[in-house]
Protein backbone atom coordinates (compact mmCIF):
# COMPACT_ATOMS: atom_id res chain seq x y z
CA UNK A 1 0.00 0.00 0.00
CA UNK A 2 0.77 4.05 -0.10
CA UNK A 3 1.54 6.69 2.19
CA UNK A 4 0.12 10.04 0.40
CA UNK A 5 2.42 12.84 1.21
CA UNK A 6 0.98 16.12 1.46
CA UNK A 7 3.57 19.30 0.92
CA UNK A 8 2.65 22.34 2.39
CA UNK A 9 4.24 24.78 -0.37
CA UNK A 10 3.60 25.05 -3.71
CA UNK A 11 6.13 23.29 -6.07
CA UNK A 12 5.88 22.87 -9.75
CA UNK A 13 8.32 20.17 -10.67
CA UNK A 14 7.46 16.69 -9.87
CA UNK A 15 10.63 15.61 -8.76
CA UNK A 16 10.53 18.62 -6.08
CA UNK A 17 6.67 17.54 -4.96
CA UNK A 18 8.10 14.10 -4.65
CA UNK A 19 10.97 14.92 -2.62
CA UNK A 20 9.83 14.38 1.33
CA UNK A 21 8.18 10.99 -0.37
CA UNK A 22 11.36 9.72 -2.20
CA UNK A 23 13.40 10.23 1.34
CA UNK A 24 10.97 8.34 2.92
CA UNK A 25 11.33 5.51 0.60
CA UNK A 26 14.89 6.06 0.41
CA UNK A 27 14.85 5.30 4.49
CA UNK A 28 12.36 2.97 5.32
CA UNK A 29 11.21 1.17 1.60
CA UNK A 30 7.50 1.95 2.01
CA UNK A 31 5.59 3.21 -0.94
CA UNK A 32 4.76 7.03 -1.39
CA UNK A 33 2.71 9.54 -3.68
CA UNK A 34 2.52 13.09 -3.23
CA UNK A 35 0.50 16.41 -3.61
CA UNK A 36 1.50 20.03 -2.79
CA UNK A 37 -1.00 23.02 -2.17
CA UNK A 38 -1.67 25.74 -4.38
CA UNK A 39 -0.57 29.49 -4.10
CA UNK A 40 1.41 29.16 -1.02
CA UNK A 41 5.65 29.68 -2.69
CA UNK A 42 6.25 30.20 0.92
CA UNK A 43 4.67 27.11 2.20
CA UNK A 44 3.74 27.33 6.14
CA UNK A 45 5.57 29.36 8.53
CA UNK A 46 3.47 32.13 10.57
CA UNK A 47 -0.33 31.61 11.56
CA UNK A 48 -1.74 33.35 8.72
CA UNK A 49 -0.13 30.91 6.57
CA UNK A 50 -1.28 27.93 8.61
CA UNK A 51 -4.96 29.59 8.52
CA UNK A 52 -4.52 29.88 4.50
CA UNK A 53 -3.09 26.22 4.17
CA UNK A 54 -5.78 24.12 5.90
CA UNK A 55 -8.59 23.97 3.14
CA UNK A 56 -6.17 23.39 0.61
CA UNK A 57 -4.55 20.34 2.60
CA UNK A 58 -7.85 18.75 3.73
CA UNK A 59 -9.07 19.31 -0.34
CA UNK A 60 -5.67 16.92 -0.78
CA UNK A 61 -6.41 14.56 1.78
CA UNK A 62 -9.78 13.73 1.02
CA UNK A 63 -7.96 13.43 -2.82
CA UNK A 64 -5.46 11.46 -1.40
CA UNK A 65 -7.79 9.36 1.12
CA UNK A 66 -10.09 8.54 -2.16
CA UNK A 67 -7.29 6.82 -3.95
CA UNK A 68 -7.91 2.45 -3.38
CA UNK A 69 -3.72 2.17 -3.31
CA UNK A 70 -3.41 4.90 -0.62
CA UNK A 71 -4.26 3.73 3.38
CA UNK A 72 -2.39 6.87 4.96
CA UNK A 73 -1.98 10.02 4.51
CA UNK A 74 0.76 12.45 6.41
CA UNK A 75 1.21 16.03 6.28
CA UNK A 76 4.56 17.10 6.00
CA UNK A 77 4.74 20.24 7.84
CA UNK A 78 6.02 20.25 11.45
CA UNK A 79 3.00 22.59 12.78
CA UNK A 80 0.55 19.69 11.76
CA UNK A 81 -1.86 22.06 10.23
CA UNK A 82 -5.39 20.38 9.52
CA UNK A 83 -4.32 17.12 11.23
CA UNK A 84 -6.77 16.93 13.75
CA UNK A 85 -9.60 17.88 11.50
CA UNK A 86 -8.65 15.03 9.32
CA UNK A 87 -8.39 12.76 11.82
CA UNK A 88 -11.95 13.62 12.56
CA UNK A 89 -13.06 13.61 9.23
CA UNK A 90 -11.57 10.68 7.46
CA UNK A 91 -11.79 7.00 8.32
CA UNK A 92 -8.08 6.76 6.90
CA UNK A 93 -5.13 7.04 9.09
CA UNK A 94 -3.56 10.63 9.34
CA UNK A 95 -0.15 11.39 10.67
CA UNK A 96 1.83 14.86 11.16
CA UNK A 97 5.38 15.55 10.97
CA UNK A 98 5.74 17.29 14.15
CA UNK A 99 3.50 14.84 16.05
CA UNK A 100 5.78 11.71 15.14
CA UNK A 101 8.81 13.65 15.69
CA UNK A 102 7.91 14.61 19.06
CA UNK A 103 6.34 11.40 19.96
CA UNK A 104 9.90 9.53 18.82
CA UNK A 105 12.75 12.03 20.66
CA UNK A 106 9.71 11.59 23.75
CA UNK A 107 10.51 8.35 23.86
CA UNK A 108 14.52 8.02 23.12
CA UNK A 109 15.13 10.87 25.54
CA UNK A 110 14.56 12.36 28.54
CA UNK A 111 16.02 16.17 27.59
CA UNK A 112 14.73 17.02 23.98
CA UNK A 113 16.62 19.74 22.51
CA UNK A 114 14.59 21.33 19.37
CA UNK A 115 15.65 23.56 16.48
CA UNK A 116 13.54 25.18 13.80
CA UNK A 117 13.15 28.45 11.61
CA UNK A 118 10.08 29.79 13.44
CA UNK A 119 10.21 32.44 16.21
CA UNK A 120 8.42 30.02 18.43
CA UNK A 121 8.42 26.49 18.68
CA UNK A 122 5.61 24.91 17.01
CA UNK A 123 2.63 24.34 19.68
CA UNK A 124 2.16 20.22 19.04
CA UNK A 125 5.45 19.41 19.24
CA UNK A 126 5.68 21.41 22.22
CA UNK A 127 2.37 19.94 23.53
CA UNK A 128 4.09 16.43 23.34
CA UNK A 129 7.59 17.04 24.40
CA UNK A 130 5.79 18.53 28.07
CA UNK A 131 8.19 18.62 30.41
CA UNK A 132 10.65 17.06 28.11
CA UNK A 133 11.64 20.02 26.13
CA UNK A 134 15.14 21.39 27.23
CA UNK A 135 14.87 24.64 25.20
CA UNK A 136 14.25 25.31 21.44
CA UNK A 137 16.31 26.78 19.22
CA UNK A 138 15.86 29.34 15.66
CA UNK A 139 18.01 30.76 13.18
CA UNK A 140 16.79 34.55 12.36
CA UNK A 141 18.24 33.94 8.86
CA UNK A 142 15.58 31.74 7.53
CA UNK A 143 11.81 32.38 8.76
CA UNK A 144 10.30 29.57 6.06
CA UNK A 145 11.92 26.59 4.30
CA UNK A 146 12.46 28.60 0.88
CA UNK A 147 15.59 30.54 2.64
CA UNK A 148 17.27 27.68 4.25
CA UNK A 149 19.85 28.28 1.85
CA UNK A 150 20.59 31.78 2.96
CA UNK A 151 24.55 32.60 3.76
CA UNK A 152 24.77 31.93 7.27
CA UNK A 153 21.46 29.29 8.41
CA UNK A 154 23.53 25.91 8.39
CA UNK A 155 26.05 28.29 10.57
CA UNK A 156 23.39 29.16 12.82
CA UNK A 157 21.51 25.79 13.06
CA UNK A 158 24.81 23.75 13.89
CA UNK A 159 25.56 25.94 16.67
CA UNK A 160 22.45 25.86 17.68
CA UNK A 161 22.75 22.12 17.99
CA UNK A 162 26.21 22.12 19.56
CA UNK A 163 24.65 24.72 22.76
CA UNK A 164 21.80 22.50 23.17
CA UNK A 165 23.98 19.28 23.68
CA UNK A 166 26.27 21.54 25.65
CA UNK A 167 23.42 22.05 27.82
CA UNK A 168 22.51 18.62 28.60
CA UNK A 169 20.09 17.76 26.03
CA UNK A 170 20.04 13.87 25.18
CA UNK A 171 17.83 13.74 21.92
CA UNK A 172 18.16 16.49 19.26
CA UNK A 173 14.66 17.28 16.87
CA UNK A 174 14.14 18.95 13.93
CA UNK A 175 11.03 21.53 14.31
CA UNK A 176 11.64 21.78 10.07
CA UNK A 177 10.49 19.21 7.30
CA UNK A 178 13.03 21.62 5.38
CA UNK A 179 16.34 20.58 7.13
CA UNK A 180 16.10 16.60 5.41
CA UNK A 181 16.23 18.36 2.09
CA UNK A 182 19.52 20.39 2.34
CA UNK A 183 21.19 16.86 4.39
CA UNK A 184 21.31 19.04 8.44
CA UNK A 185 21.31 15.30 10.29
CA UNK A 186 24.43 13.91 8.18
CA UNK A 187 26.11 17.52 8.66
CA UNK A 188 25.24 17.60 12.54
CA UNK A 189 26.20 14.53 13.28
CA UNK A 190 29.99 15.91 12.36
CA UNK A 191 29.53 17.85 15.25
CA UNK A 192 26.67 16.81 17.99
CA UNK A 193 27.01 13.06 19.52
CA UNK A 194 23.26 12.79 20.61
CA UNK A 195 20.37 11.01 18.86
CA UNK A 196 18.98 13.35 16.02
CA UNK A 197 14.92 12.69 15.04
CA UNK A 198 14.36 13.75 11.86
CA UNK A 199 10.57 14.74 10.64
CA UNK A 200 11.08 13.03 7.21
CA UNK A 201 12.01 9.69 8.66
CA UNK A 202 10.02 10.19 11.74
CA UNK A 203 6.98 10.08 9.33
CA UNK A 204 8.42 6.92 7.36
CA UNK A 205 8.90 5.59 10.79
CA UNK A 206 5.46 6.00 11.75
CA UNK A 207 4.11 4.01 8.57
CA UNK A 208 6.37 1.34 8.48
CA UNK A 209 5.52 0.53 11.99
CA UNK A 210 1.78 0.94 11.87
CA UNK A 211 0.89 -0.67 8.17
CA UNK A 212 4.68 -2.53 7.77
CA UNK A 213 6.69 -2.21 4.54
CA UNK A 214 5.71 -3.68 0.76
């Protein structure tokens, strides 16, 4: 069966809408197919965006949910916008980025250190880490996932790992879909000795263990 990948920016090329699906099958061998929304270039990133985005991802879910090969759907966006509406709304099996993060570094670690591009920490990973969460960390370079190639962000984020695990944390997560593109977990691992939890194989994760691989 399929996991249907929804991307919360608007891409043209199919190779780019397929990209969070081909890591996934790249990690874990499950199956993928994916849809992005319309009119959002800068994907999700403040809560007018999120308020914009959730029509157009539960339009692509119910797509998605409609298809006979597909018996999951995830949203790829580590606010998990629409994801509880869908879960009340469709009789298939809905995941978020940020929840299965969270839910994974909740249980490797004790001390979750976090780092993402938004001012604050998005609310449902929060909501899951509790008392978990050592402290979150942003770089002020790159406020959506369209500038994490600015001069400077991969500066930022890896020192922003390296103070976390300085200050005791003993699971590193990615508050950013956005970081598995431009490869953050191989770079950090150069320089932070902790678990990392990556949304894009946190969401493979979470399929392969709930419906198993092909």
């Amino acid at each position: 069966m399929t996991l249907g990948v929804i991307r919360v920016v608007s891409l043209e090329a199919t190779s780019d809408i397929s990209k969070h699906g081909q890591l996934m099958e790249e990690f874990s061998g499950i199956r993928t197919v994916s849809m992005s929304i319309a009119d959002q270039p800068n994907g999700v990133h403040d809560a007018n965006s999120e308020q914009e985005a959730v029509p157009k991802i539960i339009s692509l879910a119910e797509r998605l949910s409609a298809r006979a090969d597909v018996d999951a759907v995830t949203v790829s966006c580590a606010a998990d916008p629409a994801v509880d509406q869908l879960r009340q709304q469709l009789d298939t099996t809905v995941f978020g980025a940020g929840h299965c993060g969270a839910s994974i570094a909740r249980a490797a670690g004790s001390r979750i250190g976090v780092i993402g591009i938004t001012e604050a920490i998005p609310a449902g990973i929060a909501t899951v880490l509790g008392n978990s969460l050592l402290g979150y960390r942003h770089s002020d370079r790159a406020q959506q996932t369209t500038s994490l190639s600015n001069v400077g962000v991969l500066e930022d984020l890896t020192e922003h790992a390296s103070d976390l695990a300085d200050e005791g944390a003993d699971v590193l997560l990615f508050a950013c879909t956005g970081f598995s593109g431009i490869g953050l977990k191989k770079h950090l691992r150069t320089h932070v000795s902790i678990p990392i939890i990556d949304l894009i194989e946190a969401q493979a994760t979470s399929y392969a263990l709930i419906k198993g691989t092909p």
